[in-house]
Protein backbone atom coordinates (compact mmCIF):
# COMPACT_ATOMS: atom_id res chain seq x y z
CA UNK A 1 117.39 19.25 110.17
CA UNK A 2 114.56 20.51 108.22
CA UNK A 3 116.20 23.36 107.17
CA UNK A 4 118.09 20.62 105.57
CA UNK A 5 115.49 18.37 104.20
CA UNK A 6 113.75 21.52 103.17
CA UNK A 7 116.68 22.03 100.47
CA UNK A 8 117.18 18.84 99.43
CA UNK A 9 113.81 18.72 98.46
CA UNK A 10 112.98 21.78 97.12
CA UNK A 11 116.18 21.60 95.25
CA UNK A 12 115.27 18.00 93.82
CA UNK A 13 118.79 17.04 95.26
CA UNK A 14 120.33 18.71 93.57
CA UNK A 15 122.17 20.59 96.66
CA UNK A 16 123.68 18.59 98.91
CA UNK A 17 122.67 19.54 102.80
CA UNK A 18 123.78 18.44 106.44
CA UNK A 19 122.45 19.28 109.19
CA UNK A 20 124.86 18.50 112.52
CA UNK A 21 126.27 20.18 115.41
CA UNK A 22 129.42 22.24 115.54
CA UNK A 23 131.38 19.60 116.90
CA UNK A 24 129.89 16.67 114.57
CA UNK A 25 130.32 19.27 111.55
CA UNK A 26 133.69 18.77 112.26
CA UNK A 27 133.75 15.04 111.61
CA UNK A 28 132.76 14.73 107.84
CA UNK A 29 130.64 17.19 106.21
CA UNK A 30 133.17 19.67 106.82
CA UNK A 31 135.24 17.81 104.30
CA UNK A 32 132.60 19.08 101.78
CA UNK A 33 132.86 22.46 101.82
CA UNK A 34 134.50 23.88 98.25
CA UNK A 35 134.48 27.34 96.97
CA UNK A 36 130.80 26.43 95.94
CA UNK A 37 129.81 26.03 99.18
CA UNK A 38 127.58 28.22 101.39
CA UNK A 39 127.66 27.42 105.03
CA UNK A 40 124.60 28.59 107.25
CA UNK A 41 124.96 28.51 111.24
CA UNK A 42 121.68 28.51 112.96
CA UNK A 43 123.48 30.49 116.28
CA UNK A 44 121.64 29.63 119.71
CA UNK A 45 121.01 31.96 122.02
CA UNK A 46 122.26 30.00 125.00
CA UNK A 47 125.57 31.95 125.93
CA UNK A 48 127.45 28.49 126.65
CA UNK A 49 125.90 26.67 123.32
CA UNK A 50 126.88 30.08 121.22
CA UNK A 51 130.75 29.92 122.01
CA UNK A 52 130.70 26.51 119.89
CA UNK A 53 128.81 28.50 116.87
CA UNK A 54 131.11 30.96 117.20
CA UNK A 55 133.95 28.87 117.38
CA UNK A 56 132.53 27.12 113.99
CA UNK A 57 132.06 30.17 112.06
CA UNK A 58 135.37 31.70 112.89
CA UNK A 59 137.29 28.12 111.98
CA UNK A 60 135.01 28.38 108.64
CA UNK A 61 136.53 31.73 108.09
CA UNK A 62 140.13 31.40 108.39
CA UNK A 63 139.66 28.34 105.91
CA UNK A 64 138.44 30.59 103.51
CA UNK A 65 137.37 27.74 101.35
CA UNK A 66 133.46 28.13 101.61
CA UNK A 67 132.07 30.39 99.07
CA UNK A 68 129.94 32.05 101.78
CA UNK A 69 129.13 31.61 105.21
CA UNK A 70 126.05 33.41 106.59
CA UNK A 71 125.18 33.26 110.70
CA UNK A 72 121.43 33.99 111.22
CA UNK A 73 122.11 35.36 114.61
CA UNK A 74 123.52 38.30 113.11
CA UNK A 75 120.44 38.97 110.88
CA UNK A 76 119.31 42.60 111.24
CA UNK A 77 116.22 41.79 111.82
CA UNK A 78 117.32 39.39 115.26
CA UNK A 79 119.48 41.92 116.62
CA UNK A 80 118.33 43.64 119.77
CA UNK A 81 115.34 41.31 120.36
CA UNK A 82 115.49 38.30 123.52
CA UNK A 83 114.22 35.76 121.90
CA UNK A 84 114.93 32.09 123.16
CA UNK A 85 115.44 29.41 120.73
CA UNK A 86 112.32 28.00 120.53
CA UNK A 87 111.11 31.43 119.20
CA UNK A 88 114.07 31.70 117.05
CA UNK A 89 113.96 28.43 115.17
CA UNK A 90 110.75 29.89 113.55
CA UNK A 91 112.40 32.62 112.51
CA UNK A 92 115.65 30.68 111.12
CA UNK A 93 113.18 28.10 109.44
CA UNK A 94 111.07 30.71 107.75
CA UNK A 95 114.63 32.18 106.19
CA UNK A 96 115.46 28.55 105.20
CA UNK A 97 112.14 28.17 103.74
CA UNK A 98 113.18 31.06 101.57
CA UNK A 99 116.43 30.60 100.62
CA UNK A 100 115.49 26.75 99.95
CA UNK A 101 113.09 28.17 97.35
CA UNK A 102 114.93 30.96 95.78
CA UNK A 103 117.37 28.26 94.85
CA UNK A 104 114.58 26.12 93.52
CA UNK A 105 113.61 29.01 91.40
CA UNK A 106 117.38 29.83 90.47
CA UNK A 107 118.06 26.01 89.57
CA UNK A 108 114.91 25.86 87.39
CA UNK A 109 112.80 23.92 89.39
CA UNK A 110 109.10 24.24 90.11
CA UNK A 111 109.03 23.99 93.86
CA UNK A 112 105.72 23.11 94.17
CA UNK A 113 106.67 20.16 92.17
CA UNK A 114 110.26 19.88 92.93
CA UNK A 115 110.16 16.07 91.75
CA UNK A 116 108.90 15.83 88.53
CA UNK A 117 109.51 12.38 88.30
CA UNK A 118 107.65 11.56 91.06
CA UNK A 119 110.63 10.08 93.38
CA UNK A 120 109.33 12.53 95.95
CA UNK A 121 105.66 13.42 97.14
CA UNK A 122 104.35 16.24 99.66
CA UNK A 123 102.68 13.46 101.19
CA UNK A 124 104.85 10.31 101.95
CA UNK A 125 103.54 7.38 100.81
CA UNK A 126 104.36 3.70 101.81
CA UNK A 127 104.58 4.59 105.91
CA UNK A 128 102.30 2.90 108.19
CA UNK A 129 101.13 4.90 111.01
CA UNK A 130 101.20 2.04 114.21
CA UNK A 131 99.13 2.96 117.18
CA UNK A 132 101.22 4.85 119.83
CA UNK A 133 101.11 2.35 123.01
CA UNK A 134 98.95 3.77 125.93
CA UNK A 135 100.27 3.46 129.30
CA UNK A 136 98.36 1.93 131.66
């Protein structure tokens, strides 16, 4: 999800992101994918969660309708290593961070300031904080 929200924002929405399970994919935003379309998997590393990535990715594939489709399990850089997927997910969110911006960069955006007009702030405003209750 805030791989997600990371692109949206950084790409002044601009790009259109979901963020959803394989099987939820499956029940609307995989009606968006085009030939402009690039399709990221975040794989787990959980054998039984994995067989629904890979399940995903190959479906993606014999569509052949996304323009690309990129798994960051099989980064170079991941293969080889145990790492469990709360280790992971900092590696797969610094690589979203990236690609989020690059696009900024490539769509003419500043992404420090990715909403010129203000719609968007680093720091959301208009949210009240409330207490947390303490249990007694």
């Amino acid at each position: 999800t805030e791989a997600a929200l990371k692109m949206l924002e950084l790409s002044s929405g601009k790009i259109d992101c979901y963020a959803d399970t394989p099987l939820g994919f499956r029940h609307g935003p995989k009606f968006a994918i085009d030939n402009e379309t690039v399709v990221v998997i975040l794989d787990s590393t959980g054998d039984y969660t994995r067989q629904y990535d890979k399940d995903l990715a190959d479906e993606i594939r014999r569509d052949g309708r996304a323009k690309q489709l990129i798994q960051l399990g099989a980064l170079p850089c991941l293969q080889g290593i145990a790492l469990d997927d709360r280790w992971r997910a900092l590696i797969y969110l610094v690589w979203c961070q990236n690609f989020a911006y690059r696009h900024s960069l490539a769509l003419g955006i500043n992404p420090d300031n990715p909403s010129s007009d203000g719609q968007l702030n680093r720091v959301v405003k208009g949210v009240t904080i409330y207490p947390y209750p303490r249990e007694v």
